[in-house]
Protein backbone atom coordinates (compact mmCIF):
# COMPACT_ATOMS: atom_id res chain seq x y z
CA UNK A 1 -9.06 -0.74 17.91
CA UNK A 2 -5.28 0.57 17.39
CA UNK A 3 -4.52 0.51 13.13
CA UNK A 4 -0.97 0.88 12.62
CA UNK A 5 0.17 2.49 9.78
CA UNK A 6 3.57 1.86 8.26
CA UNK A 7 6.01 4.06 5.84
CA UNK A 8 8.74 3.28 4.47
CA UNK A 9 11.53 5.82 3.43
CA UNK A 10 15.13 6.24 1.85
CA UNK A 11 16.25 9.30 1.06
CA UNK A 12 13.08 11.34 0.21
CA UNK A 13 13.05 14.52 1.55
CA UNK A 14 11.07 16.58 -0.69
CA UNK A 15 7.86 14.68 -0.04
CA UNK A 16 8.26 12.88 3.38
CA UNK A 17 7.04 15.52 5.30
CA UNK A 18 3.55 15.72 3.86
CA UNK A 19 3.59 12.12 4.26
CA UNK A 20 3.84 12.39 7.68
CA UNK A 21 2.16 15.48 8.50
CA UNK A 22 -0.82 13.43 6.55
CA UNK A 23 -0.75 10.68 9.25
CA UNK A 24 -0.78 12.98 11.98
CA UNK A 25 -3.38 14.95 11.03
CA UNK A 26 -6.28 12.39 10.80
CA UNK A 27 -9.05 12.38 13.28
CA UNK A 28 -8.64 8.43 14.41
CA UNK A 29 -7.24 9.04 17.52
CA UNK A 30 -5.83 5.45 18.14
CA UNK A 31 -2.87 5.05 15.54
CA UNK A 32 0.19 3.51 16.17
CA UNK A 33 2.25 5.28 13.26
CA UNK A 34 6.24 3.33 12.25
CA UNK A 35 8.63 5.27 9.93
CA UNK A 36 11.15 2.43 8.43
CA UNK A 37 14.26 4.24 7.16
CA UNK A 38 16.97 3.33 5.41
CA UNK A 39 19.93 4.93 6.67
CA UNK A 40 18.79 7.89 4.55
CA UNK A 41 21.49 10.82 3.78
CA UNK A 42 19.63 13.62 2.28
CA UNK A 43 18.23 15.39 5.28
CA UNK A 44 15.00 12.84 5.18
CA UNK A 45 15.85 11.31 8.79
CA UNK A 46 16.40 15.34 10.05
CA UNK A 47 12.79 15.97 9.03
CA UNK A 48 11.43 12.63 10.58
CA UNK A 49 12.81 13.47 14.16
CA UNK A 50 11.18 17.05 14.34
CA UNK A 51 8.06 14.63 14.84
CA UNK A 52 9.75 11.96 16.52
CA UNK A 53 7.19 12.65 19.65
CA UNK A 54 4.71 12.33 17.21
CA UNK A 55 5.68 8.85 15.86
CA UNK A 56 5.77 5.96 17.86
CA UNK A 57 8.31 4.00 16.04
CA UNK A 58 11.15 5.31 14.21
CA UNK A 59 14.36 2.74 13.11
CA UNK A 60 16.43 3.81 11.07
CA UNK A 61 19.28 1.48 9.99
CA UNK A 62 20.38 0.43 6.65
CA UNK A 63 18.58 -3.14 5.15
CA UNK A 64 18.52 -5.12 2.10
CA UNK A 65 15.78 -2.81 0.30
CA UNK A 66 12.13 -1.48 -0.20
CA UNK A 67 10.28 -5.26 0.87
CA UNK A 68 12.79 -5.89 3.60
CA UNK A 69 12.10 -2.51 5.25
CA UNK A 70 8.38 -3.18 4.97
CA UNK A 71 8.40 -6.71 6.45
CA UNK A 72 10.37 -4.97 9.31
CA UNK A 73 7.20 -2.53 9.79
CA UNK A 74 4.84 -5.29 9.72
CA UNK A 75 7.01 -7.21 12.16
CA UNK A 76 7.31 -3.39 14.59
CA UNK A 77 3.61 -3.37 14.26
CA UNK A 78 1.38 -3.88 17.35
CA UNK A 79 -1.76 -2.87 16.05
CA UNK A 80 -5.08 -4.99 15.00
CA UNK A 81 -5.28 -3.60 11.46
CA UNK A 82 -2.07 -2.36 9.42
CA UNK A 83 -2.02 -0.52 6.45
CA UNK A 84 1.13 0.89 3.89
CA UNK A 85 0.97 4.90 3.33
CA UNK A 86 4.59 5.34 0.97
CA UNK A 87 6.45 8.03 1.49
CA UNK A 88 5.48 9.75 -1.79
CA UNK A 89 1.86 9.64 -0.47
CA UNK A 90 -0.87 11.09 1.38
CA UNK A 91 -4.32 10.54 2.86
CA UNK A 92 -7.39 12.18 0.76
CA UNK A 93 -8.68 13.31 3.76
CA UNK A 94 -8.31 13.69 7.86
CA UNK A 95 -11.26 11.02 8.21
CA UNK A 96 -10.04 8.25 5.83
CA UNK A 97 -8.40 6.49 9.54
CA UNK A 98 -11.70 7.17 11.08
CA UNK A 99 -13.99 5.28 8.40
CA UNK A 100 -11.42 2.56 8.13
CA UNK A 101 -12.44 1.42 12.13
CA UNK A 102 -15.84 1.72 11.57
CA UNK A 103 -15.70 -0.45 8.85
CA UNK A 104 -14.15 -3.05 10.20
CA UNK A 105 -15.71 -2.81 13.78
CA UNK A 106 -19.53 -2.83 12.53
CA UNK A 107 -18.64 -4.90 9.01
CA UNK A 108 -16.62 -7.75 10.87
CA UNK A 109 -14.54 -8.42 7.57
CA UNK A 110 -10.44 -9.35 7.62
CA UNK A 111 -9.64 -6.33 5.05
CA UNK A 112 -10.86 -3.16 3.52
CA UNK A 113 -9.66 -1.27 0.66
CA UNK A 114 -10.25 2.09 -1.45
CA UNK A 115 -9.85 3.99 -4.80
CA UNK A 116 -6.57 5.75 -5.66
CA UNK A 117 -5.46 9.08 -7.18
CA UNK A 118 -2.42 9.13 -9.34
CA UNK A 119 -1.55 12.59 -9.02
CA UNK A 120 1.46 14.33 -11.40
CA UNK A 121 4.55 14.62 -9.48
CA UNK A 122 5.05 18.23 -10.68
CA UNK A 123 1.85 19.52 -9.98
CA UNK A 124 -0.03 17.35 -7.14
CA UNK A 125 -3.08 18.79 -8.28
CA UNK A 126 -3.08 17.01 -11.62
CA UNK A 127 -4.66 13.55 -11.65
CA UNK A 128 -2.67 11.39 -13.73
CA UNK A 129 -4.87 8.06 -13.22
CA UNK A 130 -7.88 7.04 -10.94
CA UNK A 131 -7.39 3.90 -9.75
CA UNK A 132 -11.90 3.46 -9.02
CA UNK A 133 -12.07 -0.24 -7.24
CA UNK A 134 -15.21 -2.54 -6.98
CA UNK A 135 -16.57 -5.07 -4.53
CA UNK A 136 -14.28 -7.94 -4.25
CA UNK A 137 -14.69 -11.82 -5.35
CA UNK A 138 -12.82 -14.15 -7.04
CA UNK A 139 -13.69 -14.02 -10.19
CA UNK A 140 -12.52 -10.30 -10.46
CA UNK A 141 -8.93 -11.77 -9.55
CA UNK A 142 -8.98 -14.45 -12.12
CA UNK A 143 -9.59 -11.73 -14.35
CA UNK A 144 -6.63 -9.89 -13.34
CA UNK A 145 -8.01 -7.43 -10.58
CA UNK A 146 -6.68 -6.55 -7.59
CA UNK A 147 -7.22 -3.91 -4.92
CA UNK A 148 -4.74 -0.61 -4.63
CA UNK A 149 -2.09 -1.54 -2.44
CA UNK A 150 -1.55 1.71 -0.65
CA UNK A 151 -5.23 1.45 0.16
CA UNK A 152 -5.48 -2.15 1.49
CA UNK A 153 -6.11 -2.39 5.24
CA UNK A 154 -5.90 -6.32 6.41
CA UNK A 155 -6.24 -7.34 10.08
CA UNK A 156 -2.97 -8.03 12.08
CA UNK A 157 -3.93 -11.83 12.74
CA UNK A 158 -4.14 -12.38 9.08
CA UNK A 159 -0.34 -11.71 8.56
CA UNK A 160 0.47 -13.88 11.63
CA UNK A 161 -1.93 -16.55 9.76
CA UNK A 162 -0.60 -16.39 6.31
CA UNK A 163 2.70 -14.64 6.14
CA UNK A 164 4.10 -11.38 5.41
CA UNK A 165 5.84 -10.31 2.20
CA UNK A 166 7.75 -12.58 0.68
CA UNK A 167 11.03 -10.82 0.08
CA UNK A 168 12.15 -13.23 -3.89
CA UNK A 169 9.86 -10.39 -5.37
CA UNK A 170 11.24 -7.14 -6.04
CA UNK A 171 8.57 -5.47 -7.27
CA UNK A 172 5.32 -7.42 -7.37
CA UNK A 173 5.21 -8.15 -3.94
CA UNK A 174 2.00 -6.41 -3.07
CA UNK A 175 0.14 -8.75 -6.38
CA UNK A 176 1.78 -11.59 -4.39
CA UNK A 177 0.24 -11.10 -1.14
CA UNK A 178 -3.06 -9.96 -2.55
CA UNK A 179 -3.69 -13.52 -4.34
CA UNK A 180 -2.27 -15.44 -1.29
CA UNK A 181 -4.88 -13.59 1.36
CA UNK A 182 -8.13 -13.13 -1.46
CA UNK A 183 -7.51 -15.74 -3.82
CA UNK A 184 -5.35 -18.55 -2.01
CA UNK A 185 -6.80 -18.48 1.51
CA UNK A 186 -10.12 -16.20 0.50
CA UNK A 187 -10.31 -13.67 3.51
CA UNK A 188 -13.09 -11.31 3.55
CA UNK A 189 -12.61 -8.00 2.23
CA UNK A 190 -15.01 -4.77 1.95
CA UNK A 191 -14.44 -2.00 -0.95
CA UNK A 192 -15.53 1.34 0.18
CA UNK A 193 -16.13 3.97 -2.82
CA UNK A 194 -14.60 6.76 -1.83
CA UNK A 195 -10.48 8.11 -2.41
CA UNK A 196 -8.42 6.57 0.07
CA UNK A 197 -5.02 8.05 -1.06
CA UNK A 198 -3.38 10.35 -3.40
CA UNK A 199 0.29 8.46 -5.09
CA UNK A 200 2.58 10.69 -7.33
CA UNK A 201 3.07 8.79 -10.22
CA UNK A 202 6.28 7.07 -11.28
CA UNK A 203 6.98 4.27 -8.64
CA UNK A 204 9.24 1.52 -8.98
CA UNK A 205 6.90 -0.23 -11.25
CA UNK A 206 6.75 2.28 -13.78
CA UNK A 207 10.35 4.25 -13.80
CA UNK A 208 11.71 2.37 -16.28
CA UNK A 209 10.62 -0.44 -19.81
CA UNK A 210 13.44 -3.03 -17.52
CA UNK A 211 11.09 -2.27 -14.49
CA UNK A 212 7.50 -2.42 -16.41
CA UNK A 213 9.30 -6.27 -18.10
CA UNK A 214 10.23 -7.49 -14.65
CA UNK A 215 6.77 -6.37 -13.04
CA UNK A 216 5.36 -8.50 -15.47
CA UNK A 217 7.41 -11.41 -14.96
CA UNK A 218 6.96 -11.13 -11.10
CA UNK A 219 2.77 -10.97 -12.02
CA UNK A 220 3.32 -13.90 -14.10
CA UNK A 221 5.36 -16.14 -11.30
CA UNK A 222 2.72 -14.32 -8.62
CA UNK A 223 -0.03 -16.26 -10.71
CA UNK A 224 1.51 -19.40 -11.55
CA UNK A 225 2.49 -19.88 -7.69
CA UNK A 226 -1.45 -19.92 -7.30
CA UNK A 227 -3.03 -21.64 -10.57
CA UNK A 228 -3.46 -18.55 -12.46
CA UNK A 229 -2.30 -17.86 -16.16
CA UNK A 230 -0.65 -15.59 -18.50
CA UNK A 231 -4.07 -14.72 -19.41
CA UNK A 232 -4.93 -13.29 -15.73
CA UNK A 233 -1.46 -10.87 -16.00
CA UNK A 234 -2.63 -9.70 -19.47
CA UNK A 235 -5.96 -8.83 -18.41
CA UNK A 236 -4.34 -7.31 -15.36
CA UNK A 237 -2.68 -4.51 -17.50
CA UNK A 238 -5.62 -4.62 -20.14
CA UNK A 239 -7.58 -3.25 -16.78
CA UNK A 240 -5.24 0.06 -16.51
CA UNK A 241 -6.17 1.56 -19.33
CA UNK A 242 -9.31 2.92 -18.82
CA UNK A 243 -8.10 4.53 -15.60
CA UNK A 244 -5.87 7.27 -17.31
CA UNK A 245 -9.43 8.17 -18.43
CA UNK A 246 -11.64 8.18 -15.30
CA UNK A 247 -11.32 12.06 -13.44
């Protein structure tokens, strides 16, 4: 079972090379591994090619932004199971890759997803905010859950099914496709307890109050494309809070 694994990257030197070097080092043997840049001009692309035999896609042309670049991974990948690992990020361990395939292969089930670490951009030993996930079902989404992105493996025949990002959201993008695949057309997913992937805090989401109001627009028109209310976004930032306080 091949699980591709797609980053996307513009200018990001300082941290794109533990990215990578995170990818390489896990013990799955059968990854298909695509770096999307974007024309980057601060030495990010001169770090990417000292493992170009290491990767087995690298493009690196200028596009339209973040979503655009992904849905170019997604379309690169040849893989039966795809997951996101950003360029800020890393695996929590060489055997995350590993457990992934045996969950799907003995589980059967269209996705699986983990925890996630926020860890502080100065010191990445810091947590910041532990993203701890439960099962899956419905009812959890109306109630404004959702799984960690960066953490959500889904099946390669599920994006062929029901579509890959759709590129009018900026920013909630990932809340988008999560209530089209669980909520809209209800594929199966498995939540494994255990730390998928360490984030350094202060993504796109979260840089700026314009950011954090558009966010929650995009949640809002993510919900009402699929029968859900403001009531399901408030809850959905009601459920942060208590993980700034789980270590």
């Amino acid at each position: 079972m091949t699980i591709s694994i797609i980053t996307v990257v513009y200018n990001n030197a300082p941290y794109i090379e533990g990215c990578i070097k995170s990818v390489l080092s896990q013990s799955y043997s059968d990854i298909e591994y695509i770096i999307i840049d974007g024309k980057s001009t601060d030495g990010t692309l001169d770090i990417i090619n000292r493992y170009r035999n290491k990767v087995d896609i690298v493009i690196s042309e200028k596009d339209k932004g973040h979503i655009y670049a992904m849905n170019k991974g997604l379309k690169a990948a040849t893989g039966d199971i795809v997951g996101f690992l950003h360029s800020d990020d890393s695996y929590a361990s060489p055997n995350i890759i590993a457990k992934v395939e045996d969950a799907f292969k003995i589980r059967n089930v269209d996705s699986v997803y983990g925890d996630l670490l926020y860890m502080s951009k100065e010191n990445p030993e810091k947590i910041i905010r532990y993203w701890k996930d439960k099962q899956y079902d419905v009812e959890k989404i109306r109630r404004g859950w959702m799984p960690a992105h960066p953490t959500f493996f889904v099946k390669k025949e599920i994006y062929k099914k029901y579509g890959i990002l759709d590129t009018s959201f900026k920013i909630a993008m990932d809340y988008e496709l999560i209530l089209r695949f669980l909520y809209k057309h209800k594929i199966s997913a498995l939540h494994m307890p255990e730390v998928f992937v360490k984030m350094r805090y202060g993504g796109v989401s979260n840089r700026s109050i314009k950011n954090i109001i558009r966010k929650t627009y995009e949640d809002y028109r993510a919900c009402r494309m699929y029968g859900l209310g403001i009531g399901t976004v408030l809850m959905k930032n009601f459920l942060k809070i208590p993980q700034f306080f789980i270590h």
